[in-house]
PDB file of N, CA and C in Angstrom:
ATOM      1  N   UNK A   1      50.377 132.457  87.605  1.00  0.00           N
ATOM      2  CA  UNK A   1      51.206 132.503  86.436  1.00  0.00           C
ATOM      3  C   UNK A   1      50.585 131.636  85.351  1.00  0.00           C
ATOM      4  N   UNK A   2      50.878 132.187  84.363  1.00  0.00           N
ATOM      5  CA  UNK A   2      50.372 131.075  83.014  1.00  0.00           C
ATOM      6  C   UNK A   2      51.070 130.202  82.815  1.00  0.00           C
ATOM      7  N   UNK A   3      50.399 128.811  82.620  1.00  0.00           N
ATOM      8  CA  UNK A   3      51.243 127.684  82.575  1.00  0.00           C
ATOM      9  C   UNK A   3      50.821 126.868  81.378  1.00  0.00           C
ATOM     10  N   UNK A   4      49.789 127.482  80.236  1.00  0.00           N
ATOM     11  CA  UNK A   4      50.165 127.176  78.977  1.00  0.00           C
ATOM     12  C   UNK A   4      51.107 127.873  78.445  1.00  0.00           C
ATOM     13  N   UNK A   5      50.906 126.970  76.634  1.00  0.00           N
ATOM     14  CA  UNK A   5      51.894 127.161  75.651  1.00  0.00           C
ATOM     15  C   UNK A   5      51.511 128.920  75.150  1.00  0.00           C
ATOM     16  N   UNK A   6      50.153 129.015  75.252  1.00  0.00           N
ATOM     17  CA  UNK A   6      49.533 130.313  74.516  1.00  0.00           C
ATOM     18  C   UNK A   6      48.888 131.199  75.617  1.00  0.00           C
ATOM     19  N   UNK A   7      48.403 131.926  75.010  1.00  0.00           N
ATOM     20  CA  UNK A   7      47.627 132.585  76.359  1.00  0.00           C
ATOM     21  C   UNK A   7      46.311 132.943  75.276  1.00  0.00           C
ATOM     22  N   UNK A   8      45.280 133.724  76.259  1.00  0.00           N
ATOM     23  CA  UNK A   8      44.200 133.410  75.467  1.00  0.00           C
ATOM     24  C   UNK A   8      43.979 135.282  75.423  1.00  0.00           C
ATOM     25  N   UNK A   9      43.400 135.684  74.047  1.00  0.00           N
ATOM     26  CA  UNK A   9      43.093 137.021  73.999  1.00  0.00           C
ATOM     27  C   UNK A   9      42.802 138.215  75.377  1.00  0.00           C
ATOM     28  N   UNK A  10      42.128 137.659  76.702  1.00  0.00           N
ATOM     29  CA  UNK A  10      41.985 138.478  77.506  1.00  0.00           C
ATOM     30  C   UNK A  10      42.685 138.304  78.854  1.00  0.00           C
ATOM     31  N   UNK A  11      43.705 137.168  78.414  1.00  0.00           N
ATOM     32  CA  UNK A  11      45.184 137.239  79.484  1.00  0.00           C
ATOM     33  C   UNK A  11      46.353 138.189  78.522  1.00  0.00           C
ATOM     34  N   UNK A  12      46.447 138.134  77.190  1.00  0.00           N
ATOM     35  CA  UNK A  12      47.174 139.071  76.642  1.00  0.00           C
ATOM     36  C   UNK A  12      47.170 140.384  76.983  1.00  0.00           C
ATOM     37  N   UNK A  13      45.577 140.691  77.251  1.00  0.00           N
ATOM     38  CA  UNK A  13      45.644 142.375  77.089  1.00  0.00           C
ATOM     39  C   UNK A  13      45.227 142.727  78.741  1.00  0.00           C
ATOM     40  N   UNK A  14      45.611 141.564  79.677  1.00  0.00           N
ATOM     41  CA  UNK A  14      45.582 142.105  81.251  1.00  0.00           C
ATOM     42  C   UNK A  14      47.116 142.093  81.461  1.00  0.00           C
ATOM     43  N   UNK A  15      47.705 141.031  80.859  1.00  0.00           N
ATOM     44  CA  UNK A  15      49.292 141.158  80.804  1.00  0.00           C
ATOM     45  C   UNK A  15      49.874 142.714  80.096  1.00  0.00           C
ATOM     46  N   UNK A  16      49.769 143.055  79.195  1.00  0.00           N
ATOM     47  CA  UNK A  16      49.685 144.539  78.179  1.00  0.00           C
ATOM     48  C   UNK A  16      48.633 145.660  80.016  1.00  0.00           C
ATOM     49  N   UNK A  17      48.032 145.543  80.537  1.00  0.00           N
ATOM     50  CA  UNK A  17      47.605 146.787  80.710  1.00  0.00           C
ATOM     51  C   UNK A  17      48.405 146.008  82.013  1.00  0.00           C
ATOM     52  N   UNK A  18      49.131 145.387  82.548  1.00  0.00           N
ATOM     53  CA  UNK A  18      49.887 145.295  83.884  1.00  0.00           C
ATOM     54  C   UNK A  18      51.521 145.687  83.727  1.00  0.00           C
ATOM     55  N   UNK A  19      51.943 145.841  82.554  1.00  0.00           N
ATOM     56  CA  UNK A  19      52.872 146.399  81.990  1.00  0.00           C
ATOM     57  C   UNK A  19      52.749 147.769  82.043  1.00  0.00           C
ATOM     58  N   UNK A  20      51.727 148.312  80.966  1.00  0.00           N
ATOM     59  CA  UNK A  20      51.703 149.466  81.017  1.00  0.00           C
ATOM     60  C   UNK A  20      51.655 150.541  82.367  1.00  0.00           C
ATOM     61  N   UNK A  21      51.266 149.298  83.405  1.00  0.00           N
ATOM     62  CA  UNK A  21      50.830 150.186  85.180  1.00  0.00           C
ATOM     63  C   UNK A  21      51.847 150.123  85.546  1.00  0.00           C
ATOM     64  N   UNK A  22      52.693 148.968  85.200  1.00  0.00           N
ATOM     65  CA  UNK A  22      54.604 149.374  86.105  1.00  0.00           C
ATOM     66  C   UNK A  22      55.201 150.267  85.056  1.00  0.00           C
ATOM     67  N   UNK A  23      54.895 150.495  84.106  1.00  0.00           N
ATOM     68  CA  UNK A  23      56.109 151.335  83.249  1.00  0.00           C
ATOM     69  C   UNK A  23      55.103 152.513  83.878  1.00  0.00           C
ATOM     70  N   UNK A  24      54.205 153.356  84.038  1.00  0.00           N
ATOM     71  CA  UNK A  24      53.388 154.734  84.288  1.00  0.00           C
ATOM     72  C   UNK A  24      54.021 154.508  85.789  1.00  0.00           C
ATOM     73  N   UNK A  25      53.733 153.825  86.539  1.00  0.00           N
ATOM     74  CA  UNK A  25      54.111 153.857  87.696  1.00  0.00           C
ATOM     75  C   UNK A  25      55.409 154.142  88.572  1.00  0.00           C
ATOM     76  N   UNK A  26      56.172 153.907  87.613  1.00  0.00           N
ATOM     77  CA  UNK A  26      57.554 153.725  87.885  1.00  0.00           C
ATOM     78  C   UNK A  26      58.433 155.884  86.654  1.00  0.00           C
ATOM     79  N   UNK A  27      57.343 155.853  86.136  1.00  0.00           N
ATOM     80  CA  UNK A  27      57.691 157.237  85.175  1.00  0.00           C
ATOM     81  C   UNK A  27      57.246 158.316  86.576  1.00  0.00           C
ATOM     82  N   UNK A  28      56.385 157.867  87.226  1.00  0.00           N
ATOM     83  CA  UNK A  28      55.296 158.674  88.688  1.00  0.00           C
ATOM     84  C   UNK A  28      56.570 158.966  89.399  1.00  0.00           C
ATOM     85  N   UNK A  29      57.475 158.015  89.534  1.00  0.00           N
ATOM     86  CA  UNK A  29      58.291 157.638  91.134  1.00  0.00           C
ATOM     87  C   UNK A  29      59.476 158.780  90.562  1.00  0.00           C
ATOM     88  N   UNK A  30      59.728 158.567  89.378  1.00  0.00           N
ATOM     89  CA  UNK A  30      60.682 159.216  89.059  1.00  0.00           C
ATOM     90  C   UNK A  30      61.003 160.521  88.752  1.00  0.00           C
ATOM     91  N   UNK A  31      59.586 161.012  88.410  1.00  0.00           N
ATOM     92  CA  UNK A  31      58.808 162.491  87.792  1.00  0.00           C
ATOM     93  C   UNK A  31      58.825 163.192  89.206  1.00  0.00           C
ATOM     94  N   UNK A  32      58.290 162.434  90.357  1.00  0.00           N
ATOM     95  CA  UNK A  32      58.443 163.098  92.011  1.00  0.00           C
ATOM     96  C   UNK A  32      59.925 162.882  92.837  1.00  0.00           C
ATOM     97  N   UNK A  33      60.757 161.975  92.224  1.00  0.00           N
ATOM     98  CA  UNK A  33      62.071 161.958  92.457  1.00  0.00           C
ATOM     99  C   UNK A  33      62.989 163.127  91.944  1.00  0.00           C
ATOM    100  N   UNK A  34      62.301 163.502  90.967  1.00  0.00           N
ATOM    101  CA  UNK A  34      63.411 164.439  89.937  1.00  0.00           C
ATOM    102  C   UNK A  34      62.795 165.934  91.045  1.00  0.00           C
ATOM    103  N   UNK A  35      61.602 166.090  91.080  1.00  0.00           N
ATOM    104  CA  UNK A  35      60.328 167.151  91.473  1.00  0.00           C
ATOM    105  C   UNK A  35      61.711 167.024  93.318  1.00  0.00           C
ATOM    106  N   UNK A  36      62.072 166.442  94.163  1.00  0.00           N
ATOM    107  CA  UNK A  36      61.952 166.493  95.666  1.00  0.00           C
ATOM    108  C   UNK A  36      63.673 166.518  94.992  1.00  0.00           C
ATOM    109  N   UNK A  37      64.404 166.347  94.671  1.00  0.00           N
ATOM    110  CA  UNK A  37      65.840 166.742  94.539  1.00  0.00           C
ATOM    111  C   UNK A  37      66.274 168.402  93.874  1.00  0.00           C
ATOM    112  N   UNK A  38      64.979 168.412  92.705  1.00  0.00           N
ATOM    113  CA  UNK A  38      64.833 169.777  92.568  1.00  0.00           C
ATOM    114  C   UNK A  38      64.560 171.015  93.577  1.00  0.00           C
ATOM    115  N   UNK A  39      63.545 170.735  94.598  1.00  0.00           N
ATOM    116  CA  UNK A  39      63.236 171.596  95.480  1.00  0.00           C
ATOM    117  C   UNK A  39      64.371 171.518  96.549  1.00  0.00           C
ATOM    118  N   UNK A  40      65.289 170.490  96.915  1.00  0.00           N
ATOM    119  CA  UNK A  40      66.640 170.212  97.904  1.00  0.00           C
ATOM    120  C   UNK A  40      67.177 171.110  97.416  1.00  0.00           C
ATOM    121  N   UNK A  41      67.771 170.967  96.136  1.00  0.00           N
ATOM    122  CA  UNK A  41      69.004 171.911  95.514  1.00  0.00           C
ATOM    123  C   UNK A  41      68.461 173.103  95.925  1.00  0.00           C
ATOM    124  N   UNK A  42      66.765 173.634  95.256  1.00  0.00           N
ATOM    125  CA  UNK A  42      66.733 174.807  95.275  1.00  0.00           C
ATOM    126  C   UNK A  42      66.586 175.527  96.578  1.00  0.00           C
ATOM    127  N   UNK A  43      66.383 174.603  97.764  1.00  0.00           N
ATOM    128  CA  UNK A  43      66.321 175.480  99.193  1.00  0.00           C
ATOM    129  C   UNK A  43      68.045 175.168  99.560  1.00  0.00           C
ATOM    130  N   UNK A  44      68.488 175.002  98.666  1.00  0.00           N
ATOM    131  CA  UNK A  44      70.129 174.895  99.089  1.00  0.00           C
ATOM    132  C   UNK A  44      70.794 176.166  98.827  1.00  0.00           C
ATOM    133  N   UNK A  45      70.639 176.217  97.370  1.00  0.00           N
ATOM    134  CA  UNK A  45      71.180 177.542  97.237  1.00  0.00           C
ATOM    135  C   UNK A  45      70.320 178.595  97.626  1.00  0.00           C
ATOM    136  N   UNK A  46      69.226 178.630  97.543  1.00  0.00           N
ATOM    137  CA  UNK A  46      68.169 179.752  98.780  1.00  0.00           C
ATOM    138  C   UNK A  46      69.184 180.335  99.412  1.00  0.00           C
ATOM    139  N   UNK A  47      70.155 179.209 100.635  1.00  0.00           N
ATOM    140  CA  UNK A  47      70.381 179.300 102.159  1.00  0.00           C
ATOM    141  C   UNK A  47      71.822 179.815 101.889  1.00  0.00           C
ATOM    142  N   UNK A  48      72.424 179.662 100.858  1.00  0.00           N
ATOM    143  CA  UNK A  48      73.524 179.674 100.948  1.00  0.00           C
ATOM    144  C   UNK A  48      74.056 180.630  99.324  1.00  0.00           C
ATOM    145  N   UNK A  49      73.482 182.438  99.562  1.00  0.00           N
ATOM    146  CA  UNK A  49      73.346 183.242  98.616  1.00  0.00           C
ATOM    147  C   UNK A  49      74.966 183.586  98.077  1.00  0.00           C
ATOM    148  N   UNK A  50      75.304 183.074  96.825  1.00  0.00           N
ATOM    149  CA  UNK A  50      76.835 183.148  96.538  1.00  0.00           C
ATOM    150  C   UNK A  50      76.421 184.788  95.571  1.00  0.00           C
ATOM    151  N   UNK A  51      77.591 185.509  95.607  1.00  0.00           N
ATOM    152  CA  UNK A  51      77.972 186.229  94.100  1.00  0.00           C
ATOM    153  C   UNK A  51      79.229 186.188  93.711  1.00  0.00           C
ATOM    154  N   UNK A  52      78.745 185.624  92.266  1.00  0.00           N
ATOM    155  CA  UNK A  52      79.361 185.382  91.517  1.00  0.00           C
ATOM    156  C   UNK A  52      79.746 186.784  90.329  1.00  0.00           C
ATOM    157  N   UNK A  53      80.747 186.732  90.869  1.00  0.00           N
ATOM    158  CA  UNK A  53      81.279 188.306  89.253  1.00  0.00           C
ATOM    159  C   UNK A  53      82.456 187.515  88.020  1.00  0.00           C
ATOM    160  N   UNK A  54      81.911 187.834  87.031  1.00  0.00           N
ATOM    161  CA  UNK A  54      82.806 187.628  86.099  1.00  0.00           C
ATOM    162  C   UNK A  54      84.081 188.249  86.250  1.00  0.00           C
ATOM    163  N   UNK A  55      85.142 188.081  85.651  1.00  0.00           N
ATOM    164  CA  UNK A  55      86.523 188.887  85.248  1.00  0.00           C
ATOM    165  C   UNK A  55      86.065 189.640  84.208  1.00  0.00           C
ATOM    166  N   UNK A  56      86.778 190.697  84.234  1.00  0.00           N
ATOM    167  CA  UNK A  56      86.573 191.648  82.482  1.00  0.00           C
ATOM    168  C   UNK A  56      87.870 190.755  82.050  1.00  0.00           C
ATOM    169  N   UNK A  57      87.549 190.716  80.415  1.00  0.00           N
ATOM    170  CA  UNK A  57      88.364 189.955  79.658  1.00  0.00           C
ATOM    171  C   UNK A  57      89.466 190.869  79.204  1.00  0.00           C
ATOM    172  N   UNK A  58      90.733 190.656  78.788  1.00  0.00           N
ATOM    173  CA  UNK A  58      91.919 191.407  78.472  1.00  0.00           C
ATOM    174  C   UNK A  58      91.494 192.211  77.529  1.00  0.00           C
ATOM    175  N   UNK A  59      91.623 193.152  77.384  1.00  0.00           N
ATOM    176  CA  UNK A  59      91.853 194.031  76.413  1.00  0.00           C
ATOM    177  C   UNK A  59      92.242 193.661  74.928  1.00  0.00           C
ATOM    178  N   UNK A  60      92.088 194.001  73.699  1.00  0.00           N
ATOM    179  CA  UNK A  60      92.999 193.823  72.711  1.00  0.00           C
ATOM    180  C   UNK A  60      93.189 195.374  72.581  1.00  0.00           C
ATOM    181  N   UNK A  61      94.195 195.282  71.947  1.00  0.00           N
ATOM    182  CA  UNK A  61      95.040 196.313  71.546  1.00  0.00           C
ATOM    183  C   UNK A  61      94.493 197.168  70.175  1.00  0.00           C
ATOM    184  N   UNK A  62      94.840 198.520  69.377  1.00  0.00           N
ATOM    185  CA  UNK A  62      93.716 198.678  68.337  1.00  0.00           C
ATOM    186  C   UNK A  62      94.779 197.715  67.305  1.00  0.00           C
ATOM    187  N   UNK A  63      95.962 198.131  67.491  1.00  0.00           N
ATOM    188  CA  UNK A  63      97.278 197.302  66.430  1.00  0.00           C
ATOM    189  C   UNK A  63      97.132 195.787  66.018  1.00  0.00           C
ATOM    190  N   UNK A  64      96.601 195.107  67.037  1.00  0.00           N
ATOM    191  CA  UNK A  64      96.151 194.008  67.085  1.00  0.00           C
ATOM    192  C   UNK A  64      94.783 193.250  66.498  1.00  0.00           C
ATOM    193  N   UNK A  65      94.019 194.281  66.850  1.00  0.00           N
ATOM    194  CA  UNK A  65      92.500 194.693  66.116  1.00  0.00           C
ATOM    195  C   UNK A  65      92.572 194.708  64.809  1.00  0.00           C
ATOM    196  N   UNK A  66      93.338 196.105  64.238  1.00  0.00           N
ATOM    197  CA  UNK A  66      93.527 195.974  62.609  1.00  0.00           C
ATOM    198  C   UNK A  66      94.365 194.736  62.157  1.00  0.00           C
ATOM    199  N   UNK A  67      95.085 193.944  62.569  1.00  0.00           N
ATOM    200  CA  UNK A  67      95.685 193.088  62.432  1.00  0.00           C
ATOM    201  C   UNK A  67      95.087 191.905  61.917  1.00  0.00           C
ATOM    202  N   UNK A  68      93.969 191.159  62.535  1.00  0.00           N
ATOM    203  CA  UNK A  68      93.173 190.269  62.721  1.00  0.00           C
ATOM    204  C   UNK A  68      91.887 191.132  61.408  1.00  0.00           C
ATOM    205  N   UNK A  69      91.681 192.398  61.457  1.00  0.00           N
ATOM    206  CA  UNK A  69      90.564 192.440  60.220  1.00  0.00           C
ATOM    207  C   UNK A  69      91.673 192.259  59.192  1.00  0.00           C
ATOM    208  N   UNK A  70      92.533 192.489  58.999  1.00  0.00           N
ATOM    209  CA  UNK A  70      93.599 192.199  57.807  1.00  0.00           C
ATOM    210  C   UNK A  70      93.375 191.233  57.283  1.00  0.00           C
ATOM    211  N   UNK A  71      93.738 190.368  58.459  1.00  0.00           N
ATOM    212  CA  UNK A  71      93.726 188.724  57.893  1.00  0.00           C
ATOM    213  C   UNK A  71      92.536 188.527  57.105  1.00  0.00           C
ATOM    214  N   UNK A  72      91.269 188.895  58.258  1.00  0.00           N
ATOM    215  CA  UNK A  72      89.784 188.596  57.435  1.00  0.00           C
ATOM    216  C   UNK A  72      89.892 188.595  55.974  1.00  0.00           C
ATOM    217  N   UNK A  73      89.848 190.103  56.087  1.00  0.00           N
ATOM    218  CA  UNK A  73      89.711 190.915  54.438  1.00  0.00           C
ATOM    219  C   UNK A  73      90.518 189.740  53.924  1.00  0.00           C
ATOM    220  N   UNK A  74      91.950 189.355  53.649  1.00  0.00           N
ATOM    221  CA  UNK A  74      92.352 188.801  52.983  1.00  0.00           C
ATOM    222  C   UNK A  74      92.005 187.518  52.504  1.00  0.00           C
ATOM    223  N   UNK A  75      91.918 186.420  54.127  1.00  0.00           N
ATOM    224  CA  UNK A  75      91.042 185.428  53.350  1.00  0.00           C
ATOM    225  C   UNK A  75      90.110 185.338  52.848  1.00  0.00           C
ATOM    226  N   UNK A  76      88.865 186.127  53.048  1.00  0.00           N
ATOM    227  CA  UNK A  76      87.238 186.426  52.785  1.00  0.00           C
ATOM    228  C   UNK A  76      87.220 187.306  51.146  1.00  0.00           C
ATOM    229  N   UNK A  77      88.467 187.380  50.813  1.00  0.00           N
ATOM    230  CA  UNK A  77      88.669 188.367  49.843  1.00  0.00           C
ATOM    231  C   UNK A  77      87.426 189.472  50.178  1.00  0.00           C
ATOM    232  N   UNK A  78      87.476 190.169  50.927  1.00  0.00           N
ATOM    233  CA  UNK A  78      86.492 191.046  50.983  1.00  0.00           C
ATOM    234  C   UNK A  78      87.127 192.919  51.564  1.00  0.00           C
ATOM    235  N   UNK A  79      86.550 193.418  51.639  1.00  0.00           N
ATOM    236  CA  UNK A  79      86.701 195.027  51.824  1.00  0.00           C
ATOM    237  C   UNK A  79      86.707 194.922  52.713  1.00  0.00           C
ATOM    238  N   UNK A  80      87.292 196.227  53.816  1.00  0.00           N
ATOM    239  CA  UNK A  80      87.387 196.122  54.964  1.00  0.00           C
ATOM    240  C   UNK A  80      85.942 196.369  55.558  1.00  0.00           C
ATOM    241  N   UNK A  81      85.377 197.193  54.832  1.00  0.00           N
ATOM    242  CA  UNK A  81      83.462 198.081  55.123  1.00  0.00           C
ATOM    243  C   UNK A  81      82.915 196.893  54.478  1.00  0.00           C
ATOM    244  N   UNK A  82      82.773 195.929  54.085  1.00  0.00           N
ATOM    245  CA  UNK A  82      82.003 194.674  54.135  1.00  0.00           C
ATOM    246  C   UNK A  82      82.008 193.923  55.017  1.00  0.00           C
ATOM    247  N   UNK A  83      82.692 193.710  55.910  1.00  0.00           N
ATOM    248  CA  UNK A  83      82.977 193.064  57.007  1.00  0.00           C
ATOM    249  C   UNK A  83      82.423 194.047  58.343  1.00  0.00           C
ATOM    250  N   UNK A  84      81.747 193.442  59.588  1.00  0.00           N
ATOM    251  CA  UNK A  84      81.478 194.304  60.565  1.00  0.00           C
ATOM    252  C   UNK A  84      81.758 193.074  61.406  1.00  0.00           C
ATOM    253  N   UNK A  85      82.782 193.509  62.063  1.00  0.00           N
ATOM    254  CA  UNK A  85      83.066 192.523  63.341  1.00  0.00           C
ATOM    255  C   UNK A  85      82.582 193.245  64.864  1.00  0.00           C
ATOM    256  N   UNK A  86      81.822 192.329  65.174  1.00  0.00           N
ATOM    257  CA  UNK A  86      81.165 192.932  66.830  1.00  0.00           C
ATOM    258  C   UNK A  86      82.221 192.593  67.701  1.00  0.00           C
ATOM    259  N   UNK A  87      82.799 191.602  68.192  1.00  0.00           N
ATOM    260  CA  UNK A  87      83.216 191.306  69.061  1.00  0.00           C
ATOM    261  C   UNK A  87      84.612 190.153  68.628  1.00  0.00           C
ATOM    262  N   UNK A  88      86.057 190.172  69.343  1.00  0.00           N
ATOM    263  CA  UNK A  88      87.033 189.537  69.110  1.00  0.00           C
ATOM    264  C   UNK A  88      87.461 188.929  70.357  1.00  0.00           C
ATOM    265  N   UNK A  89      87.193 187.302  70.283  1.00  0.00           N
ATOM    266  CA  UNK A  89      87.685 186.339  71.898  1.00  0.00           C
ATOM    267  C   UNK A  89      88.581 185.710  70.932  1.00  0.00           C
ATOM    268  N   UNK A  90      89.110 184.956  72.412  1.00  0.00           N
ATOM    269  CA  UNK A  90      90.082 183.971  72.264  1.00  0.00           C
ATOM    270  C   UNK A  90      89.285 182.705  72.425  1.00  0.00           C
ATOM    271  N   UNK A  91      89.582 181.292  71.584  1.00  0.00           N
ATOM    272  CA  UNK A  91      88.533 180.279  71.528  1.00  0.00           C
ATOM    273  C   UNK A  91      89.898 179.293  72.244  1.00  0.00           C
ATOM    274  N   UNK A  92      88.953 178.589  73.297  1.00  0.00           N
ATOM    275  CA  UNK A  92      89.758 178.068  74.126  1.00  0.00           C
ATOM    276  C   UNK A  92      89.645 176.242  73.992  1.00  0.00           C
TER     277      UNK A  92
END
C-alpha cells in the first residue's frame, strides 16, 4: 500500500490500469452471468411448450361505430371522408 502523501506518476497509472482490470473484470462476470441465466430460462421454456391464444376482443356494434366517428368529426371539425379510422379499442 502507499504510505505517502503523493504518489509518484507510475504508481498513478498502475493504480488507473488496476481499476480499470476490476471494473472489465467484474463487466466479464456479469456479461456470462446474464449469458448462463439466459440459456436456464431458455431450456426452461424449451421443456415446458405452453400455447398461449389470445381472446377475440368484443365486438362493437355499427350504431356505436357511427357514434364515436360523430364525436371525431365534431371535435376535429373535420368531414366524415377525412377521417379514416382503422381500428376502435378500449384504453385501459
Amino acid at each position: 500500500m502507499w504510505t505517502s502523501t503523493s504518489m509518484t506518476l507510475p504508481e498513478s497509472f498502475l493504480l488507473s490500469i488496476m481499476g480499470i482490470c476490476v471494473v472489465m473484470a467484474t463487466l466479464i462476470v456479469l456479461a456470462l452471468v446474464v449469458l448462463l441465466f439466459s440459456k436456464i430460462m431458455e431450456s426452461r421454456n424449451a421443456a415446458e411448450p405452453v400455447s398461449r391464444t389470445l381472446p377475440e376482443p368484443p365486438g362493437i356494434s355499427d350504431e356505436v361505430c357511427s357514434m364515436i366517428l360523430a364525436v371525431l368529426c365534431e371535435e376535429m371539425h373535420a368531414a366524415p371522408e377525412e377521417i379514416n379510422v382503422t381500428s376502435i379499442r378500449e384504453l385501459k
